[in-house]
PDB file of N, CA and C in Angstrom:
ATOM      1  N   UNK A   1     165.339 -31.789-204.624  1.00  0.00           N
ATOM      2  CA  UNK A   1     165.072 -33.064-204.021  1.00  0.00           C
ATOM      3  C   UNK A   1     164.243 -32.863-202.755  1.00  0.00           C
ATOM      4  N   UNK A   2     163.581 -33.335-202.779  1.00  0.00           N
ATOM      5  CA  UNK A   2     162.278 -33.180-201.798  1.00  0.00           C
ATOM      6  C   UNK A   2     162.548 -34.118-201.122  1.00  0.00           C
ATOM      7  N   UNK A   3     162.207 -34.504-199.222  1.00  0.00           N
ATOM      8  CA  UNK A   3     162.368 -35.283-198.189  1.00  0.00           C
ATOM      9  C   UNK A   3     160.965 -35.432-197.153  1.00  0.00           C
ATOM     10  N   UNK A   4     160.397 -36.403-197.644  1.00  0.00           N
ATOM     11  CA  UNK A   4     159.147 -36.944-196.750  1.00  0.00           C
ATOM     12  C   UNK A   4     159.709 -37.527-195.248  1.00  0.00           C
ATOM     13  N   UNK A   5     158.757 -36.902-194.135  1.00  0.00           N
ATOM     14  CA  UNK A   5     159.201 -37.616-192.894  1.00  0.00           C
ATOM     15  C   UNK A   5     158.038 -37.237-192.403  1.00  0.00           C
ATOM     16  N   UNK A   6     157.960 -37.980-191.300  1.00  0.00           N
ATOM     17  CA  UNK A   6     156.687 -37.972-190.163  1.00  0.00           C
ATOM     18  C   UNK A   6     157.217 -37.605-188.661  1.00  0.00           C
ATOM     19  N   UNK A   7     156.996 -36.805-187.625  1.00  0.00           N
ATOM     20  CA  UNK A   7     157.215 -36.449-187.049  1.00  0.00           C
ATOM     21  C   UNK A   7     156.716 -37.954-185.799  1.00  0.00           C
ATOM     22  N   UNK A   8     157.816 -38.350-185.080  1.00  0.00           N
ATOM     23  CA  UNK A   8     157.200 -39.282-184.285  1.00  0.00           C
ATOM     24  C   UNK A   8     156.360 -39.012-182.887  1.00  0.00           C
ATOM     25  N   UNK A   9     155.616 -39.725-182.373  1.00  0.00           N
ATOM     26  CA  UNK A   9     155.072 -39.895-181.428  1.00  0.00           C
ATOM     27  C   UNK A   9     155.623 -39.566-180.315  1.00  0.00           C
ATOM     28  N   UNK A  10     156.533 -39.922-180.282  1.00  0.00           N
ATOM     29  CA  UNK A  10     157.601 -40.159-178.989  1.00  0.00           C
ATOM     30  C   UNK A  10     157.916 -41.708-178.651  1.00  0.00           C
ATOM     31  N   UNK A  11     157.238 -42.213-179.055  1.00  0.00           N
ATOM     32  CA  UNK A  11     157.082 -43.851-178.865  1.00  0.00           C
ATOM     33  C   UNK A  11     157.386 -44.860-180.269  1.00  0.00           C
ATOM     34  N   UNK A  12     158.521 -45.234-180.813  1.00  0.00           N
ATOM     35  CA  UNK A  12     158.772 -45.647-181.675  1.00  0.00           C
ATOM     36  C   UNK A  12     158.123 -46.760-182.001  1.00  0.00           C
ATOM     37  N   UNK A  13     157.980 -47.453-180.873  1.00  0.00           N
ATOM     38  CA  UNK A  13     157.186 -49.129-181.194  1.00  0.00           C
ATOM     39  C   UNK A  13     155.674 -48.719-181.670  1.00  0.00           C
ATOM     40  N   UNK A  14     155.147 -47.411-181.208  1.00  0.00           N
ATOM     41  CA  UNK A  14     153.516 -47.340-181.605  1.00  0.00           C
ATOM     42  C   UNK A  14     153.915 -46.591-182.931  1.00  0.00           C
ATOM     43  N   UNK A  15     154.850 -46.397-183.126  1.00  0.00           N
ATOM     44  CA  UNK A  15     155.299 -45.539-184.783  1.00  0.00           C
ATOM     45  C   UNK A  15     155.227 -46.486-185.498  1.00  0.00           C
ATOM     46  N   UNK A  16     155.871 -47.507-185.077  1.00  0.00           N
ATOM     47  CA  UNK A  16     156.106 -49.011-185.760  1.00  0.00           C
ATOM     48  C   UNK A  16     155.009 -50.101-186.023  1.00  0.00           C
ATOM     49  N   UNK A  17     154.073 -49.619-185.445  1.00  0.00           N
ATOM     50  CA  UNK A  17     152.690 -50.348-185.343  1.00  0.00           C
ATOM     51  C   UNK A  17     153.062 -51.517-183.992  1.00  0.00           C
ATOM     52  N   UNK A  18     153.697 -52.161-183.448  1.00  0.00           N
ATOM     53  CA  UNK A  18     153.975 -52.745-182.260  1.00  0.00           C
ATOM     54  C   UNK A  18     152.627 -53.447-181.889  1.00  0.00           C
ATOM     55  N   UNK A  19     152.382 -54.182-181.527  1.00  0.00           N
ATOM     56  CA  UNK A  19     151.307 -54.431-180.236  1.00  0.00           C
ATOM     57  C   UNK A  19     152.005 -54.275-179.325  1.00  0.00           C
ATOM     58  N   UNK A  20     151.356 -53.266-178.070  1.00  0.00           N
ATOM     59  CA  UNK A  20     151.433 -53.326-176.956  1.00  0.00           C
ATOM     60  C   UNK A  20     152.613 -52.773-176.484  1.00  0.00           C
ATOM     61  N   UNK A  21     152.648 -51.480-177.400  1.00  0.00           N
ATOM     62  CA  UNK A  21     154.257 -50.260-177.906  1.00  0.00           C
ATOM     63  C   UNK A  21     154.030 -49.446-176.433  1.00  0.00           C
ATOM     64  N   UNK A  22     153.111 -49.197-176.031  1.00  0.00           N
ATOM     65  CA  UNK A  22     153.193 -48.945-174.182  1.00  0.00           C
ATOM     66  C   UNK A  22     154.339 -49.519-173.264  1.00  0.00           C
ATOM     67  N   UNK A  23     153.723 -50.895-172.935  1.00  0.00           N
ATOM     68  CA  UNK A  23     155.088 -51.609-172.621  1.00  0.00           C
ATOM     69  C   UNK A  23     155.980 -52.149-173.007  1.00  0.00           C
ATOM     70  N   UNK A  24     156.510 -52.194-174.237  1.00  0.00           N
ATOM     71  CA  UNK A  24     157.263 -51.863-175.074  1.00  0.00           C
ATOM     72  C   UNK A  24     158.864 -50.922-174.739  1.00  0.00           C
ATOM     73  N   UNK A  25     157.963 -49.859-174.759  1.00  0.00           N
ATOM     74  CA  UNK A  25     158.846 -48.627-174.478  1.00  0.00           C
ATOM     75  C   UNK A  25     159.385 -48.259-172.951  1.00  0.00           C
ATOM     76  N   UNK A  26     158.376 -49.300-171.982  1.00  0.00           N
ATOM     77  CA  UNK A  26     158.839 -49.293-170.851  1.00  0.00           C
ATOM     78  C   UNK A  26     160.093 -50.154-170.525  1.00  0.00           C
ATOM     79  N   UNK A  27     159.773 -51.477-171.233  1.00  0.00           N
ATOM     80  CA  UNK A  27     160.649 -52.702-171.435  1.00  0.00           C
ATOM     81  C   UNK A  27     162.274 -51.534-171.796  1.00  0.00           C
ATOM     82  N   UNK A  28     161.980 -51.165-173.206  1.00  0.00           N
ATOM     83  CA  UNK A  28     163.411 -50.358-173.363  1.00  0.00           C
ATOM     84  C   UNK A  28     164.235 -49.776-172.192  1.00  0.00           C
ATOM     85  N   UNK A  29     163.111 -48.918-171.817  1.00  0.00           N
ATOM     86  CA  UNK A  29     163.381 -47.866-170.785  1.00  0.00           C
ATOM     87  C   UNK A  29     164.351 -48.451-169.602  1.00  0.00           C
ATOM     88  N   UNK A  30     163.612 -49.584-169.275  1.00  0.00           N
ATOM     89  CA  UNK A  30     164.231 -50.220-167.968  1.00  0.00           C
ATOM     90  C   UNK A  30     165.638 -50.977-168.711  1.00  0.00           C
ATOM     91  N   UNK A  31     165.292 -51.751-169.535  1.00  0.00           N
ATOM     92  CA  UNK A  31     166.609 -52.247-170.105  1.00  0.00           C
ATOM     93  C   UNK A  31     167.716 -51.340-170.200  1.00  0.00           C
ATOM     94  N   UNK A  32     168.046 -50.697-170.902  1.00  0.00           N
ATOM     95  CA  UNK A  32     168.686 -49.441-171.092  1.00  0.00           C
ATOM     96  C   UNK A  32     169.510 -48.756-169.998  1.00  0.00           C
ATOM     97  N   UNK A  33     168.688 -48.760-168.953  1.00  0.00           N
ATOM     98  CA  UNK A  33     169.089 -48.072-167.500  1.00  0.00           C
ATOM     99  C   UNK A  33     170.244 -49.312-166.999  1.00  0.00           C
ATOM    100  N   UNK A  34     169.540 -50.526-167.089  1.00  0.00           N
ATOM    101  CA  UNK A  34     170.231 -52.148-166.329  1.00  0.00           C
ATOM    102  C   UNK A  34     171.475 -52.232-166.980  1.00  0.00           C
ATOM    103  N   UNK A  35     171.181 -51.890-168.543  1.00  0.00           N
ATOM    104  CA  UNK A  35     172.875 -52.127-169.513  1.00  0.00           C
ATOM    105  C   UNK A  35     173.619 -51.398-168.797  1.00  0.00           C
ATOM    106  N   UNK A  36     173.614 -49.938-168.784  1.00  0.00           N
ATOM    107  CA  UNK A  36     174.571 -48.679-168.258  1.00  0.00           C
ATOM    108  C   UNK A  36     174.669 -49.231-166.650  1.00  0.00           C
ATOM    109  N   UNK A  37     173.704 -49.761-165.976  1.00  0.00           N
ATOM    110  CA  UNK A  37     174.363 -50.176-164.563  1.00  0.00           C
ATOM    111  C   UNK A  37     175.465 -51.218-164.247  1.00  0.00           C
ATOM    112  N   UNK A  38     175.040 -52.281-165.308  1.00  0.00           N
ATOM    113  CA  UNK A  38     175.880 -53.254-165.187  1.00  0.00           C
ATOM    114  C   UNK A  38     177.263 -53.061-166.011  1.00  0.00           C
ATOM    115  N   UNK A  39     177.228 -52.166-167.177  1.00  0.00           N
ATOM    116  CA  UNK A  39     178.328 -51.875-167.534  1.00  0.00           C
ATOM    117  C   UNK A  39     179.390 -50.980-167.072  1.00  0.00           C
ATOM    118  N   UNK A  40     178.555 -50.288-166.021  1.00  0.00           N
ATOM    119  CA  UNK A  40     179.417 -49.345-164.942  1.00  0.00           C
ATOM    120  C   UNK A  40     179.880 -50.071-164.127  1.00  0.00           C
ATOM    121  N   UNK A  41     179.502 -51.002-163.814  1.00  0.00           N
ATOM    122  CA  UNK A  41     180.269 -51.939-162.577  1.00  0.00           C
ATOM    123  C   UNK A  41     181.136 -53.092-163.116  1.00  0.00           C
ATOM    124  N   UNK A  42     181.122 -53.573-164.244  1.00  0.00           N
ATOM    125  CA  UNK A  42     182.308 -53.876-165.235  1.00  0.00           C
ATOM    126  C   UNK A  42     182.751 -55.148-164.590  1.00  0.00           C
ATOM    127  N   UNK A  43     181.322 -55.729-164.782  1.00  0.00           N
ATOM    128  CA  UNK A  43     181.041 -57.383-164.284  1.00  0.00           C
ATOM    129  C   UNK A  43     180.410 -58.134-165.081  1.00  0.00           C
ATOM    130  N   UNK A  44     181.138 -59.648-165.678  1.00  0.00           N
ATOM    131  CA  UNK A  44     181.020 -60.449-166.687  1.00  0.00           C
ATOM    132  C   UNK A  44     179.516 -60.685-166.524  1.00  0.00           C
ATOM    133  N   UNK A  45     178.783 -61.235-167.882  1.00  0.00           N
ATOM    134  CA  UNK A  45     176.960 -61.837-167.899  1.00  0.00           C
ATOM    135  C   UNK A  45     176.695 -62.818-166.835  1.00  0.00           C
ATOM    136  N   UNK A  46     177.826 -63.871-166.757  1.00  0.00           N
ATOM    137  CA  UNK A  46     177.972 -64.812-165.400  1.00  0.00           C
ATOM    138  C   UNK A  46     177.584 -64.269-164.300  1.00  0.00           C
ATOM    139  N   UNK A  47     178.337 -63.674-164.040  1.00  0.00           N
ATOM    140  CA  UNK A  47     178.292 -62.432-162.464  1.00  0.00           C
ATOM    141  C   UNK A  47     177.231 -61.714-161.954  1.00  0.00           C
ATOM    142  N   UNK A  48     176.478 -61.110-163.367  1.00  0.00           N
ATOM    143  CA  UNK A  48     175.616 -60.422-163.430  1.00  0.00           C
ATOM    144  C   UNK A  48     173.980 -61.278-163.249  1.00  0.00           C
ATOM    145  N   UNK A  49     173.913 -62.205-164.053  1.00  0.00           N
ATOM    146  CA  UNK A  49     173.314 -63.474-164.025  1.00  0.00           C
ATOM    147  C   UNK A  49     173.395 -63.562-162.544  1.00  0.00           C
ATOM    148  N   UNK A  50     174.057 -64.511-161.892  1.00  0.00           N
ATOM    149  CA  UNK A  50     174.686 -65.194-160.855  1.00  0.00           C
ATOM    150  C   UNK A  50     173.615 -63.590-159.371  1.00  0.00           C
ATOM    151  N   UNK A  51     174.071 -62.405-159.572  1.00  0.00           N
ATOM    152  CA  UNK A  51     173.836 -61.062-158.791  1.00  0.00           C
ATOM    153  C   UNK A  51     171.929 -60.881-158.933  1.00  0.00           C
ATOM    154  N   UNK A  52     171.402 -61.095-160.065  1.00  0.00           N
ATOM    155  CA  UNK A  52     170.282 -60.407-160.661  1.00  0.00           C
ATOM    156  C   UNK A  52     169.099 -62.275-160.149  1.00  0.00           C
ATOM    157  N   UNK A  53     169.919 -62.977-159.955  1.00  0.00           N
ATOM    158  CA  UNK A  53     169.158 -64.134-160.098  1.00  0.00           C
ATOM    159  C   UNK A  53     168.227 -64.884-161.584  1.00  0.00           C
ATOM    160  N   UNK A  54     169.430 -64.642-162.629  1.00  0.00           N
ATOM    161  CA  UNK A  54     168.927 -65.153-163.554  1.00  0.00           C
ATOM    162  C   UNK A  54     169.831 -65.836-164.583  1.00  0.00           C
ATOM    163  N   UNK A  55     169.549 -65.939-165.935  1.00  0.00           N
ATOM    164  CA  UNK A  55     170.763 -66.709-166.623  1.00  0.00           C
ATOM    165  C   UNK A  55     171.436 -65.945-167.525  1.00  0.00           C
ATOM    166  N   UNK A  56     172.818 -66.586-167.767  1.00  0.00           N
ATOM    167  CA  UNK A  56     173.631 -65.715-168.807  1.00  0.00           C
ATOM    168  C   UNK A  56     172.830 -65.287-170.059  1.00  0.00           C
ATOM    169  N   UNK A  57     172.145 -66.249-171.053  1.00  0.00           N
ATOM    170  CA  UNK A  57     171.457 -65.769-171.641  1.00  0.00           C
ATOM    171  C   UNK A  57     170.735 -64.752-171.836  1.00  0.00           C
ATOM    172  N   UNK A  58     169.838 -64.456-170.427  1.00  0.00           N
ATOM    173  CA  UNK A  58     168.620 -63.098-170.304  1.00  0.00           C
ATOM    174  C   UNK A  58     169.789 -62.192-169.960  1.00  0.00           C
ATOM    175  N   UNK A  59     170.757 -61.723-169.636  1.00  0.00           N
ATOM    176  CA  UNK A  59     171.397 -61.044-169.529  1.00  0.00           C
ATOM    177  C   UNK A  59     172.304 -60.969-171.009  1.00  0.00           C
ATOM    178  N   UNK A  60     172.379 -61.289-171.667  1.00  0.00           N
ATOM    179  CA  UNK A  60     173.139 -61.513-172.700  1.00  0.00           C
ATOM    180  C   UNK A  60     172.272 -60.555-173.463  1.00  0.00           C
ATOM    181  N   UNK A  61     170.647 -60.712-173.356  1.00  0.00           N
ATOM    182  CA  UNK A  61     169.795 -60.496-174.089  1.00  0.00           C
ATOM    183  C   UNK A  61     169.686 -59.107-173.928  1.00  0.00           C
ATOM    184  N   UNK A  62     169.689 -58.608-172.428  1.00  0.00           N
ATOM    185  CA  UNK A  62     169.689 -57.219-171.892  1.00  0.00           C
ATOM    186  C   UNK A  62     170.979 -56.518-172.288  1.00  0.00           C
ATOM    187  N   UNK A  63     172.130 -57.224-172.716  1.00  0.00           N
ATOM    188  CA  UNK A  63     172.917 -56.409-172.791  1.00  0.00           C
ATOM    189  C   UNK A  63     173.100 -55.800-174.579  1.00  0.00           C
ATOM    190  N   UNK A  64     172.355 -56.534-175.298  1.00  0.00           N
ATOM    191  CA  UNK A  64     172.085 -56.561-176.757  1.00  0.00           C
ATOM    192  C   UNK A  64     170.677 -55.389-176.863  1.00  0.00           C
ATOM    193  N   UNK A  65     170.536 -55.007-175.562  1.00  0.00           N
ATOM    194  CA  UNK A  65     168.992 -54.051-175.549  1.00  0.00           C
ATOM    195  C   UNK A  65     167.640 -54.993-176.225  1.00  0.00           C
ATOM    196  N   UNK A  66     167.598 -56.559-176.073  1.00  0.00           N
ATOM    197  CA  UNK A  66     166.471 -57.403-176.793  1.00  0.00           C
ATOM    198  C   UNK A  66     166.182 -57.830-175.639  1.00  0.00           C
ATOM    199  N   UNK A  67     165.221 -57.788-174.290  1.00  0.00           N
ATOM    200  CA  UNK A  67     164.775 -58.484-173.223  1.00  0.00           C
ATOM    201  C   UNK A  67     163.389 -58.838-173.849  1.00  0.00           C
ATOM    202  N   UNK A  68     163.428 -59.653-174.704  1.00  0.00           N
ATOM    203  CA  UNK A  68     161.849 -60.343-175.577  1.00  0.00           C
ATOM    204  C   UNK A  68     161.682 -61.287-174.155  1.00  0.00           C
ATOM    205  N   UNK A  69     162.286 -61.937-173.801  1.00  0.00           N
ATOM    206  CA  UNK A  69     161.303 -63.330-172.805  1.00  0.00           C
ATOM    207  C   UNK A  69     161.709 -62.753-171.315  1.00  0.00           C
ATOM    208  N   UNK A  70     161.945 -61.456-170.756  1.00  0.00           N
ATOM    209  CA  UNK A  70     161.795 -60.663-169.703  1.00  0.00           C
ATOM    210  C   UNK A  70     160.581 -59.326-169.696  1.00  0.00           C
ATOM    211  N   UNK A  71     159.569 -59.759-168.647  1.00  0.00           N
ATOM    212  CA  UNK A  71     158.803 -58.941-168.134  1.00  0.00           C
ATOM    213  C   UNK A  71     159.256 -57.550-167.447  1.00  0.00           C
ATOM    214  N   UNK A  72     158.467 -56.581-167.545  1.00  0.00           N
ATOM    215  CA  UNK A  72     158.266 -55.753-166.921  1.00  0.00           C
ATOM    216  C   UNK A  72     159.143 -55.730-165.246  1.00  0.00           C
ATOM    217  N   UNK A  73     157.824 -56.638-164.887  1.00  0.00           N
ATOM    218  CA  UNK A  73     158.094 -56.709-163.353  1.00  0.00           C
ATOM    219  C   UNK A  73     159.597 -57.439-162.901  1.00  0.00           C
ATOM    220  N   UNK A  74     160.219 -57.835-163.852  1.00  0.00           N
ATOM    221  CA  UNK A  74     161.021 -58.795-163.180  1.00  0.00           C
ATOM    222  C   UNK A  74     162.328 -57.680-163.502  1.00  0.00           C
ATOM    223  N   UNK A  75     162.704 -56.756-164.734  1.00  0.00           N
ATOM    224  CA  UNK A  75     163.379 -55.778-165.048  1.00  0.00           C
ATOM    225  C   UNK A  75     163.314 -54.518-164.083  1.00  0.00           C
ATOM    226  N   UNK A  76     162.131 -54.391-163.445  1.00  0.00           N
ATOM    227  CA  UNK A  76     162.170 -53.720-162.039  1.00  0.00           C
ATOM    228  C   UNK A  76     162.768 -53.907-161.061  1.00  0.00           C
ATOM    229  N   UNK A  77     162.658 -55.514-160.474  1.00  0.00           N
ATOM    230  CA  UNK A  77     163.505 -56.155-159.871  1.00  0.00           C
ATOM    231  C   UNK A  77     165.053 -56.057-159.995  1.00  0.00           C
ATOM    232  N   UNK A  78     165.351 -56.331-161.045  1.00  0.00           N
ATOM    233  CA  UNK A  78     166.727 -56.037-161.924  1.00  0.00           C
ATOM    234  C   UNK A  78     167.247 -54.873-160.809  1.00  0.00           C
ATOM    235  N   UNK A  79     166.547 -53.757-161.618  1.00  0.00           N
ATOM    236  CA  UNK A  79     167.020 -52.374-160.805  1.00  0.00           C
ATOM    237  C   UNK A  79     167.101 -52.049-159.260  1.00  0.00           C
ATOM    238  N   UNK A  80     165.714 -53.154-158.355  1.00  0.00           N
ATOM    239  CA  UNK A  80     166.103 -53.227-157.231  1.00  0.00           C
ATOM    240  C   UNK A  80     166.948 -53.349-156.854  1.00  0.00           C
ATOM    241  N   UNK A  81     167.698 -54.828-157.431  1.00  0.00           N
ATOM    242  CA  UNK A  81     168.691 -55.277-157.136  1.00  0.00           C
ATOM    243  C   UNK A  81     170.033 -54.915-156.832  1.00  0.00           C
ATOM    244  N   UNK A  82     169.684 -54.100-158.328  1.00  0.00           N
ATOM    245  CA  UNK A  82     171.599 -52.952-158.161  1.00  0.00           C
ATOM    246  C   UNK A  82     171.154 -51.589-157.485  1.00  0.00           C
ATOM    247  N   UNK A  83     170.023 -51.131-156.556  1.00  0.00           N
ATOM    248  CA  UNK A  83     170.341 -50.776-156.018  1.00  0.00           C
ATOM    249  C   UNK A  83     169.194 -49.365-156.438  1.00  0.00           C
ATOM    250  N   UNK A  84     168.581 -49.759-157.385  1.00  0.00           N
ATOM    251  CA  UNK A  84     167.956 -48.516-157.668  1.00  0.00           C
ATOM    252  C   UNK A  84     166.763 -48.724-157.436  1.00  0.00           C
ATOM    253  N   UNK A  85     166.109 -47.326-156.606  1.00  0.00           N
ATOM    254  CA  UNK A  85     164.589 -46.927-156.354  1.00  0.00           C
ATOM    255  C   UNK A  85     163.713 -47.003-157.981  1.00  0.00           C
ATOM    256  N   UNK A  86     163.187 -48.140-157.700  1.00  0.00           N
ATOM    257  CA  UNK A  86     161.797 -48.200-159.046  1.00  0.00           C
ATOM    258  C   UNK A  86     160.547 -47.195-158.821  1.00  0.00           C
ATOM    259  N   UNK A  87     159.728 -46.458-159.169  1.00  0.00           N
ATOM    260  CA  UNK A  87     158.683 -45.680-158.879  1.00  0.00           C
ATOM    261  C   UNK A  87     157.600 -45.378-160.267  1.00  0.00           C
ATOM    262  N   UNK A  88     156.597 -46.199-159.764  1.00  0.00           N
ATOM    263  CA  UNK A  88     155.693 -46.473-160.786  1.00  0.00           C
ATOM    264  C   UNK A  88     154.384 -45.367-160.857  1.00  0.00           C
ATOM    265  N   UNK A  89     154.306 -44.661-161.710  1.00  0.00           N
ATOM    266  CA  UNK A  89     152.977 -43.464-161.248  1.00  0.00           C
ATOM    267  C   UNK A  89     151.723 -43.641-162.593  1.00  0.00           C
ATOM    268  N   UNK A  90     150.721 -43.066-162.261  1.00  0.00           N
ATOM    269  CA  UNK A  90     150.066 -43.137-163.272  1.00  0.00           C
ATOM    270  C   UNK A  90     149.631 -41.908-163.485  1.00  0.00           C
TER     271      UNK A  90
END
């Protein structure tokens, strides 16, 4: 039995064909970090919402790892917020 695979990119969304799998993968990146912060501090979507300046929903959304109608810049913010140094390089 023979097993075809493709070795990925590193970037699943440009594996996936994605538009715009760049920020994409940044979107994850930052999400990802915000779940594990907010789930370390073991504070309801309300709270978190209510802390981050936004609604239960977009937090609902972050905590499902789907931030579709959250930007970049504003998921930076996020991390300001709780406390973490953002650092953007090119």
């Amino acid at each position: 039995m023979s097993t075809n695979y493709t070795n990925s990119s590193g970037n699943i969304f440009a594996d996936l064909g994605f538009p715009n799998s760049e920020q994409e993968l940044l979107k994850a990146k930052l999400t990802v970090k915000i779940h594990s912060l907010l789930k370390d501090r073991n504070i309801t979507q309300i709270a978190a919402a209510k802390l981050l300046g936004t609604t239960q929903p977009q937090i609902s959304a972050i905590m499902r790892c789907r931030p579709v109608s959250v930007s970049v810049e504003r998921l930076m913010g996020f991390l300001t917020t709780l406390g973490q140094d953002v650092e953007v390089s090119i």
